[in-house]
Protein backbone atom coordinates (compact mmCIF):
# COMPACT_ATOMS: atom_id res chain seq x y z
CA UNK A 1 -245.16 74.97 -165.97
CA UNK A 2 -245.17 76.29 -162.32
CA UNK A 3 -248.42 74.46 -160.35
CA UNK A 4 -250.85 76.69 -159.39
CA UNK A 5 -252.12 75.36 -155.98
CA UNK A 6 -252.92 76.41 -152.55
CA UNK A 7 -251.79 79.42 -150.71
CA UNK A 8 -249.53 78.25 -147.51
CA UNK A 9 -249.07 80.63 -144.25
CA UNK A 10 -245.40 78.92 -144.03
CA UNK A 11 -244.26 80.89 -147.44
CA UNK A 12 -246.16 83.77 -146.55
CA UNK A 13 -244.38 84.02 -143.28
CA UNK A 14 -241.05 83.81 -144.53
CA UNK A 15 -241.70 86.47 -147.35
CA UNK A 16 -242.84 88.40 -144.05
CA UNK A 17 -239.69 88.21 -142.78
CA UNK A 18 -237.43 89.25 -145.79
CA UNK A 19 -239.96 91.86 -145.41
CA UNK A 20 -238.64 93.21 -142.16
CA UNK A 21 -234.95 92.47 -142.55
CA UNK A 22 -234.01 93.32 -146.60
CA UNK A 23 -237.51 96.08 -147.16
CA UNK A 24 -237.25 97.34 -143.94
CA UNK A 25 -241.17 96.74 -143.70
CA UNK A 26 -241.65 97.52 -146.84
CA UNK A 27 -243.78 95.18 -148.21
CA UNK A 28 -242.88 96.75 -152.06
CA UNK A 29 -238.87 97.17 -151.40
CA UNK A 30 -238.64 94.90 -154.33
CA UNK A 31 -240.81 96.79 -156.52
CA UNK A 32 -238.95 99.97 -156.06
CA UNK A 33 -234.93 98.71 -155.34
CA UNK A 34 -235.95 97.21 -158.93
CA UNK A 35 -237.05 101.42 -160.52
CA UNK A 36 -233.89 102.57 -158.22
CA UNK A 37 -231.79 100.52 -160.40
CA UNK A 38 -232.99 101.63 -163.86
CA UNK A 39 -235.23 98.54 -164.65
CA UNK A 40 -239.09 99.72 -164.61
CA UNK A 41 -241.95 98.11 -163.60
CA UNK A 42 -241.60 94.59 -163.39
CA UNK A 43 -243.87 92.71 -166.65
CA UNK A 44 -246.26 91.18 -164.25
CA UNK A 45 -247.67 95.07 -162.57
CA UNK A 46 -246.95 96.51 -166.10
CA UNK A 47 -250.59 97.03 -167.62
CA UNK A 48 -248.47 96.70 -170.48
CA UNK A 49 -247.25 93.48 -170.36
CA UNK A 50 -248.55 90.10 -170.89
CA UNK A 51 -251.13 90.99 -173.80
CA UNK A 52 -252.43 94.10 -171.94
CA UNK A 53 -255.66 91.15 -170.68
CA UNK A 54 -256.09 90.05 -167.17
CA UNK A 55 -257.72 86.55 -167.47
CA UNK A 56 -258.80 84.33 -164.92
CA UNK A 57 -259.08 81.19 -166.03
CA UNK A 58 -260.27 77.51 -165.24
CA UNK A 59 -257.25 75.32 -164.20
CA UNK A 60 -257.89 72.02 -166.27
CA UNK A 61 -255.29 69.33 -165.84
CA UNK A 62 -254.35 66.93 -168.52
CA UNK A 63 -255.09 63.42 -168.31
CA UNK A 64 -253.36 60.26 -169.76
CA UNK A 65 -256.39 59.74 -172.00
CA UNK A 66 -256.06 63.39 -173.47
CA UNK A 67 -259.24 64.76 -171.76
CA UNK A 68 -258.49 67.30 -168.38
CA UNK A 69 -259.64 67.27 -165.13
CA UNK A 70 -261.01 70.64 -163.20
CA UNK A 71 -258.90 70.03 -160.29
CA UNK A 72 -259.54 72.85 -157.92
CA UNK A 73 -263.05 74.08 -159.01
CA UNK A 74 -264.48 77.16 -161.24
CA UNK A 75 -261.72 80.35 -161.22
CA UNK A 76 -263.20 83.02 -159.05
CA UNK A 77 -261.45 85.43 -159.74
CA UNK A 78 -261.38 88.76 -156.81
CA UNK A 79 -259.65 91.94 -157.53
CA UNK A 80 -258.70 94.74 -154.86
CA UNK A 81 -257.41 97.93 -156.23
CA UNK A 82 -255.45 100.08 -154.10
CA UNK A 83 -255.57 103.94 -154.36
CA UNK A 84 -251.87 104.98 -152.88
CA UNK A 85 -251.93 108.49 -153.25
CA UNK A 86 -251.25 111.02 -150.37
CA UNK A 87 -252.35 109.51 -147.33
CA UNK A 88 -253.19 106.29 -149.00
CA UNK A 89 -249.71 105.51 -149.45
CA UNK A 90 -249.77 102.47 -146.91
CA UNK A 91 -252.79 100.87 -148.39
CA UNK A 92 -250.74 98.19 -149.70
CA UNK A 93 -248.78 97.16 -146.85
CA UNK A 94 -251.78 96.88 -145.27
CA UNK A 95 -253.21 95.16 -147.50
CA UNK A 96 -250.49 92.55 -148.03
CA UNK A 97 -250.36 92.39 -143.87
CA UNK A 98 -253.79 91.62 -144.16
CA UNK A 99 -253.39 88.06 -146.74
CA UNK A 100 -253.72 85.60 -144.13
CA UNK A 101 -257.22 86.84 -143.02
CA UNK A 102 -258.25 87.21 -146.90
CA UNK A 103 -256.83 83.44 -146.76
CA UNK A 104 -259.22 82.41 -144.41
CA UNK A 105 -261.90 83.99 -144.81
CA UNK A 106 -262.38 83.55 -148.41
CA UNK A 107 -261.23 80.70 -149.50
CA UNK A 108 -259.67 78.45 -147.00
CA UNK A 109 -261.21 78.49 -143.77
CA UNK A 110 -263.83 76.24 -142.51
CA UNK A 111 -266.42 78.47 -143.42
CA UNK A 112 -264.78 80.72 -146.38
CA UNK A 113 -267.05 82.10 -148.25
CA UNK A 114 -265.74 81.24 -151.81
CA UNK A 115 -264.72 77.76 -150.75
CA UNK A 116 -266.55 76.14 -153.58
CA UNK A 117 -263.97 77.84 -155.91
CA UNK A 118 -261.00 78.18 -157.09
CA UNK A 119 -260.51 81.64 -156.11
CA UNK A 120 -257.90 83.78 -157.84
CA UNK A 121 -256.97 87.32 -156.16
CA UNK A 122 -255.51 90.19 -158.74
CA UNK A 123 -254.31 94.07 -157.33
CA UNK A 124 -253.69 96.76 -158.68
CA UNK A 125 -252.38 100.34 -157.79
CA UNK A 126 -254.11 103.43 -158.22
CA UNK A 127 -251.79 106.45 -158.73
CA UNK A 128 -251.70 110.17 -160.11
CA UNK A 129 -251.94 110.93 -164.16
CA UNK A 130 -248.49 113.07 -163.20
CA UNK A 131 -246.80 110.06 -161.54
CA UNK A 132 -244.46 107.88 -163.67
CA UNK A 133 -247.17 104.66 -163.51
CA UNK A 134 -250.27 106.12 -162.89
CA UNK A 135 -251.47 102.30 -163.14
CA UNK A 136 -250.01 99.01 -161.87
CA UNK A 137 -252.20 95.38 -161.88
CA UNK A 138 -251.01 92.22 -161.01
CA UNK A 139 -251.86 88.95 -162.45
CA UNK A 140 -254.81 86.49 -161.49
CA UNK A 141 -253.46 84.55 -158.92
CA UNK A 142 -254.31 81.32 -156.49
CA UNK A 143 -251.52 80.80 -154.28
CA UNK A 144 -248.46 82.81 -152.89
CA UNK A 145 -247.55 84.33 -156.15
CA UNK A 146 -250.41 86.83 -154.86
CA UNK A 147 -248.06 88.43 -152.23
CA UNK A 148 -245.05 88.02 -154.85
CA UNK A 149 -246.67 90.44 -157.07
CA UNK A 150 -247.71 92.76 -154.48
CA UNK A 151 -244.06 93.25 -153.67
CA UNK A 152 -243.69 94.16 -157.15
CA UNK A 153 -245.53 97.48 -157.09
CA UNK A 154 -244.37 100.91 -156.96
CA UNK A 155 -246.41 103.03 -154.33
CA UNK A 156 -245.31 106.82 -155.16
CA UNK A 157 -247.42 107.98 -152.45
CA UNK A 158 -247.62 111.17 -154.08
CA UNK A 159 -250.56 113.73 -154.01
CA UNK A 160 -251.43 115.50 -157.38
CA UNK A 161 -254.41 116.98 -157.17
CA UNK A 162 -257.57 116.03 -155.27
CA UNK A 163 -259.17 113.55 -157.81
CA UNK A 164 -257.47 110.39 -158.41
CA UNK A 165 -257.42 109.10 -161.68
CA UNK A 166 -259.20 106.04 -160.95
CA UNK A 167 -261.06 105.81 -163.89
CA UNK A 168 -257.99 103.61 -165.16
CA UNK A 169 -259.07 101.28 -162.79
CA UNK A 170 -262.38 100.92 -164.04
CA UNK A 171 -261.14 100.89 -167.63
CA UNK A 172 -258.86 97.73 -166.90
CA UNK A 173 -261.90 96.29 -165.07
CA UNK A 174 -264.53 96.28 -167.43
CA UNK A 175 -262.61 95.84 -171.36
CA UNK A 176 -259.00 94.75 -170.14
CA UNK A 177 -260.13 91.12 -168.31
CA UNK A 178 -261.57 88.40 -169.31
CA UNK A 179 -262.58 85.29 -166.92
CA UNK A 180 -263.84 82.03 -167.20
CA UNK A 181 -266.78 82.72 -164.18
CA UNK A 182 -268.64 85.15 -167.00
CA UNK A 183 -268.74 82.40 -169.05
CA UNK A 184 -271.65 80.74 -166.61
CA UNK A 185 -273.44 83.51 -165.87
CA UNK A 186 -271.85 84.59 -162.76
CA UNK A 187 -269.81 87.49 -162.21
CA UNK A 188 -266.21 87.91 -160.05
CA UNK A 189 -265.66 90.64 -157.60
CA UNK A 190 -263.89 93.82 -157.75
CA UNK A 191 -263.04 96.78 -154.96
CA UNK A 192 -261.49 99.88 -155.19
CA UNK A 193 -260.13 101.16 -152.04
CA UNK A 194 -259.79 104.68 -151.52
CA UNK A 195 -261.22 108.10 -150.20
CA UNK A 196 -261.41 110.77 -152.79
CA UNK A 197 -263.61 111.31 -156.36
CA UNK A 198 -262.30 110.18 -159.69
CA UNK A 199 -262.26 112.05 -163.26
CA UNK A 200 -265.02 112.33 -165.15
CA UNK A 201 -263.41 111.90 -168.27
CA UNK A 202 -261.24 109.12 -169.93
CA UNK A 203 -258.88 110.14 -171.75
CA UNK A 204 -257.33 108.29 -175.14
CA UNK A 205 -253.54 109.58 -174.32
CA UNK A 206 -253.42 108.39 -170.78
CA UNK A 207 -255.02 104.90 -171.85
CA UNK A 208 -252.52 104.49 -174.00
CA UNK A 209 -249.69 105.70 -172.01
CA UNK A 210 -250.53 102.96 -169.10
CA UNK A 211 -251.89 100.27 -171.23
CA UNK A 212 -249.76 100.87 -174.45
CA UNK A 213 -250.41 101.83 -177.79
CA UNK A 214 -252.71 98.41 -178.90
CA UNK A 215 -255.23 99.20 -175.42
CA UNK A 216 -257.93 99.60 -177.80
CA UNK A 217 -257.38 96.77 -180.12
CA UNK A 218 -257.27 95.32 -177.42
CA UNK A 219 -260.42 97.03 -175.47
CA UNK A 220 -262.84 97.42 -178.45
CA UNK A 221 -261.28 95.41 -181.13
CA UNK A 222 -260.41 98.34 -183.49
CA UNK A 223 -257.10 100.42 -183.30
CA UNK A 224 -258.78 103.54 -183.09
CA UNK A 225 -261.97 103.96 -180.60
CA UNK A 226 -264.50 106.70 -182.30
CA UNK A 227 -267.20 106.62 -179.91
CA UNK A 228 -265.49 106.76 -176.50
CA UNK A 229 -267.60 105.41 -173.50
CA UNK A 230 -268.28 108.25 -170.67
CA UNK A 231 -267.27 107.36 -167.33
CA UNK A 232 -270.58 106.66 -166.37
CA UNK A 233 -270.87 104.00 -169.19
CA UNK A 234 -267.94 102.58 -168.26
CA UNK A 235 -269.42 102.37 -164.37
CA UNK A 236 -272.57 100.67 -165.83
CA UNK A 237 -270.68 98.08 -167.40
CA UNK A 238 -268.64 97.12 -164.69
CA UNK A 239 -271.62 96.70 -162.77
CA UNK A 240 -273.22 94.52 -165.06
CA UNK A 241 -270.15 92.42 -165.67
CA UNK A 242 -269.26 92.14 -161.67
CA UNK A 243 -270.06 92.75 -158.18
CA UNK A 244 -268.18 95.84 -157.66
CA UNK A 245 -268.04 98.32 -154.19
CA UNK A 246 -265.90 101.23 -153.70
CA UNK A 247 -264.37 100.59 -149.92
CA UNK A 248 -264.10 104.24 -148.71
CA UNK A 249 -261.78 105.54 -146.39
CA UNK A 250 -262.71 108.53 -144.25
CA UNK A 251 -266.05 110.74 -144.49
CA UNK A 252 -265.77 112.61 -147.68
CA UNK A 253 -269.11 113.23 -148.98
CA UNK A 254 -267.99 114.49 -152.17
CA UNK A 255 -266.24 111.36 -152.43
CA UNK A 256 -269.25 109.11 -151.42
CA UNK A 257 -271.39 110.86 -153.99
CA UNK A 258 -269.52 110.58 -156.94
CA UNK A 259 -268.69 106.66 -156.41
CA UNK A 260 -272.51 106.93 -155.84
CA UNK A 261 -273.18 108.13 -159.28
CA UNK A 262 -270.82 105.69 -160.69
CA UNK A 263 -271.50 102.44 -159.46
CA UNK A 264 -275.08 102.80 -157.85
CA UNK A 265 -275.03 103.87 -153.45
CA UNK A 266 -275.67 100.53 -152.36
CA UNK A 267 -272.25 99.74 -153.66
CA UNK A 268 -270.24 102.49 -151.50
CA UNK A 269 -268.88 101.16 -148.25
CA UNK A 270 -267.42 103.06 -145.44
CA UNK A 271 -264.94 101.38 -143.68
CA UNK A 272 -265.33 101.33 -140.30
CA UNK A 273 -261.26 101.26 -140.60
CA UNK A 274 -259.05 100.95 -143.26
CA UNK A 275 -257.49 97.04 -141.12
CA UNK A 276 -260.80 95.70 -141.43
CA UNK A 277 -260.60 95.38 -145.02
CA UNK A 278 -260.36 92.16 -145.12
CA UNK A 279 -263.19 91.36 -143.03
CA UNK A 280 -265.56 93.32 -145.13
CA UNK A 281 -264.51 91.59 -148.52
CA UNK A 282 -265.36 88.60 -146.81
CA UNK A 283 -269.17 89.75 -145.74
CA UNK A 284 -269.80 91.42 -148.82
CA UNK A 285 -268.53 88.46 -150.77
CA UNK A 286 -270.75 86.04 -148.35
CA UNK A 287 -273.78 88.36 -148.74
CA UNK A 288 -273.24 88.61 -152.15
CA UNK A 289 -273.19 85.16 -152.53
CA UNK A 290 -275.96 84.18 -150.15
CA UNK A 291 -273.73 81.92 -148.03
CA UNK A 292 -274.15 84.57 -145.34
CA UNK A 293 -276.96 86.66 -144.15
CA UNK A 294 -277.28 89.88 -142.02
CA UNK A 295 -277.73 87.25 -138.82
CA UNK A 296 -274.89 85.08 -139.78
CA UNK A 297 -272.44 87.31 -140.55
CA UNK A 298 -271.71 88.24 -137.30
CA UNK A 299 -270.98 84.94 -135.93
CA UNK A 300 -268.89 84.35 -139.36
CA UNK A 301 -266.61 86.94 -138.37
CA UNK A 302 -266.64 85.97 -134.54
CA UNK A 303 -265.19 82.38 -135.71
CA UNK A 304 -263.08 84.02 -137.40
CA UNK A 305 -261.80 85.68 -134.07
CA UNK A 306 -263.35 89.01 -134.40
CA UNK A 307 -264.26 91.19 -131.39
CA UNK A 308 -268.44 91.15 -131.05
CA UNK A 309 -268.06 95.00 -131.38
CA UNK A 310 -265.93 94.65 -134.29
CA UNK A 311 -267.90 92.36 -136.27
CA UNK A 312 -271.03 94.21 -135.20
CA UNK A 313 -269.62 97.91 -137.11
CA UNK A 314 -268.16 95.48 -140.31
CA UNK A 315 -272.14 93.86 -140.59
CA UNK A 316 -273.87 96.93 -139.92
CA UNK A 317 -272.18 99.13 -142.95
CA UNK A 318 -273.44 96.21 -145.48
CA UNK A 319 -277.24 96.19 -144.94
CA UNK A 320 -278.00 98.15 -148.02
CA UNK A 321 -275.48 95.75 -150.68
CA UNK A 322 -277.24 93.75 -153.45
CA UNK A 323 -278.20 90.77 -151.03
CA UNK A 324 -277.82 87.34 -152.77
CA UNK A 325 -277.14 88.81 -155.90
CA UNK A 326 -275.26 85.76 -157.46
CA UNK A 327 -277.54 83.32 -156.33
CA UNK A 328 -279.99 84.45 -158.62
CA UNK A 329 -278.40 83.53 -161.59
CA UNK A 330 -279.64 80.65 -163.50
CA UNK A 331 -276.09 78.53 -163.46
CA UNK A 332 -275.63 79.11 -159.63
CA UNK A 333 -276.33 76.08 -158.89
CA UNK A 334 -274.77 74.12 -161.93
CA UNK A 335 -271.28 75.26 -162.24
CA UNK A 336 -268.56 72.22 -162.69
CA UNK A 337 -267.40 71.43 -159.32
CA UNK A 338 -263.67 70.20 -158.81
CA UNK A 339 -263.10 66.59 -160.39
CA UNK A 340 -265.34 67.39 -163.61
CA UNK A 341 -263.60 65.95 -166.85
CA UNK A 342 -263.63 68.74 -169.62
CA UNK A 343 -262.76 66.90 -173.38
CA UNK A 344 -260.75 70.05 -174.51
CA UNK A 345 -259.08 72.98 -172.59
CA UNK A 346 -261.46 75.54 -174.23
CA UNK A 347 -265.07 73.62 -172.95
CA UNK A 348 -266.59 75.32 -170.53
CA UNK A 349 -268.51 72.41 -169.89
CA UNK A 350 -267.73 69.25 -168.79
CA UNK A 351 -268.14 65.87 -170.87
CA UNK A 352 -271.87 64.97 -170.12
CA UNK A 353 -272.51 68.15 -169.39
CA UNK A 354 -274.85 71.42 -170.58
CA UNK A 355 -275.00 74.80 -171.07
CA UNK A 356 -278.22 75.43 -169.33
CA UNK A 357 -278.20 78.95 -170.18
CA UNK A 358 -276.52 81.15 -172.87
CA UNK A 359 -273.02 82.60 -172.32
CA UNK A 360 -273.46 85.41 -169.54
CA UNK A 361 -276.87 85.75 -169.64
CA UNK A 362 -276.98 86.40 -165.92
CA UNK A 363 -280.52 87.85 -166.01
CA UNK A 364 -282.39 84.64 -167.25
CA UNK A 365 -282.68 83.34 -163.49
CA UNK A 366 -285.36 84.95 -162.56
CA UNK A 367 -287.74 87.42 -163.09
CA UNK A 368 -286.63 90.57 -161.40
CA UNK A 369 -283.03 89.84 -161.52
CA UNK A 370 -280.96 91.40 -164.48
CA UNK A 371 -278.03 93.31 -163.29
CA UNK A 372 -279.83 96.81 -163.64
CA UNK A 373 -282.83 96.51 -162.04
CA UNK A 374 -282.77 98.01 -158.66
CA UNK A 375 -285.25 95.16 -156.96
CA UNK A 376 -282.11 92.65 -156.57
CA UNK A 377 -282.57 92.31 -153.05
CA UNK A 378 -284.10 88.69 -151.17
């Protein structure tokens, strides 16, 4: 069983340079050398593959006395899904060139916001309903197998028409993942990066065309889904079930507004540019979490080596986000921390240990702070 353990700049740096000398700075030659050759996606970007889920799990070790140790912490898990249509089509080489601030600034630098974790990043790519994989998503990931994976996508950089089927993202999101951080209460974070509108409408072929023919089995338990959740269902549930932002790119208001509808306008982002993305996960994450405020996150960034100006645009486009969202939640404050002994892998738990609230009920914090009430902020 392959370790999963810290992310190191050395093995980043040398998959950087295979980068420049075999993919010709490429970060996904090996994704697409691999569909050249006859092959398909590769089973860990295949929505396919590996049980159709996305989990993100607790890492519990085994000890010589048959209980197991949380070594590195809760799973956090943080998804980023790239929309590489059109003019999008770099978004994940600049995404991957961005890892080493993502690194740092969530999970660990001195002051990364998710340090308390055990943070696992998943991507996926968003694509066309015409291309030939409308869909990729990576696995959960802690550690250099994150850039691994990324090189496994196929960008087709193609254009379709003007709305992007990202309503497969969504999908995936909200009934295709499971994680162990909803079992406390708490809720992981997604993005969707991009800068047009998605579909209104989800259709059953296409579902099970990217996710195969068991996606709702698999999504609702039942191989055939009567009642078919409307995109804006499907938006409200993801919201309730994580932090979720659309990043956009650009000024379309069309855009802006139907995100808006979708996930709520405090969770649309403009990005001041489309390099800063890592930065802004960071503060939104920080907000989110309350380790940051408006005052602070400025002089986060600067640590972090940011220009004053710079970090001044990044804090000023997040002063409408759900501040301190996650702190309000009643198991905040009571999550295992890294060393806890667990007797079985599937506790949640550990021995001496209780469940101080019921299984993701994130609203019994406080008054004032279930997921759909629009007075979250502190």
């Amino acid at each position: 069983m392959r370790e999963k353990g810290d992310w190191s700049a050395v093995s980043y740096a040398s998959t950087m340079k295979e980068v420049a000398t075999r993919g010709g700075g490429s970060s996904t030659y090996a994704g697409e050398q691999r569909v050249r050759e006859g092959k398909g996606l590769d089973p860990l970007v295949d929505p396919r593959m590996y049980d159709v889920i996305r989990s993100s799990n607790n890492l519990l070790v085994p000890r010589d006395d048959g209980a197991f140790t949380l070594e590195f912490g809760v799973a956090m898990p943080v998804e980023t899904d790239l929309d590489t249509t059109g003019s999008m089509g770099r978004n994940v080489d600049v995404a991957f060139s961005v890892l080493p601030k993502v690194q740092n600034l969530l999970v660990q630098g001195e002051n990364a916001v998710l340090r308390r974790y055990h943070t696992q990043i998943a991507t996926g790519v968003i694509q066309d309903q015409i291309d030939r994989f409308p869909y990729q998503r990576s696995q959960f990931e802690p550690d250099n197998e994150v850039e691994r994976q990324m090189g496994l996508f196929v960008p087709e950089k193609n254009g379709g028409d003007v709305i992007e089927d990202y309503q497969l993202s969504l999908f995936a999101l909200t009934y295709l993942t499971r994680t162990s951080i909803a079992e406390y209460g708490l809720k992981g974070y997604f993005f969707v990066l991009g800068d047009e509108r998605g579909r209104d409408r989800t259709e059953a072929a296409l579902l099970a065309r990217v996710f195969g023919p068991d996606v709702f089995q698999k999504a609702f338990g039942s191989p055939q889904q009567r009642e078919f959740p409307s995109l804006k269902e499907i938006g409200k549930k993801a919201v309730k079930d994580w932090h979720v932002f659309f990043l956009q790119v650009g000024s379309n208001v069309e855009a802006a507004n139907w995100w808006s509808a979708i996930l709520g306008r405090e969770r649309v982002i403009k990005l001041p540019r489309t390099e800063d993305v890592a930065e802004i996960q960071a503060c939104i994450i920080g907000l989110t979490e309350g380790v940051l405020d408006l005052q602070s996150a400025g002089d986060f960034l600067e640590t972090a080596k940011v220009s004053r100006e710079r970090a001044r645009k990044v804090v000023d486009v997040l002063r409408g986000i759900p501040l301190g969202l996650q702190k309000t939640y009643a198991n905040f404050d009571r999550i295992p921390k890294p060393g806890a002994v667990f007797a079985s892998r599937e506790d949640i738990w550990p021995v001496g240990g209780k469940n101080k609230v019921a299984k993701k009920d994130s609203a019994a914090a406080k008054p004032g702070a279930n997921a759909d009430d629009e007075s979250w902020q502190l």
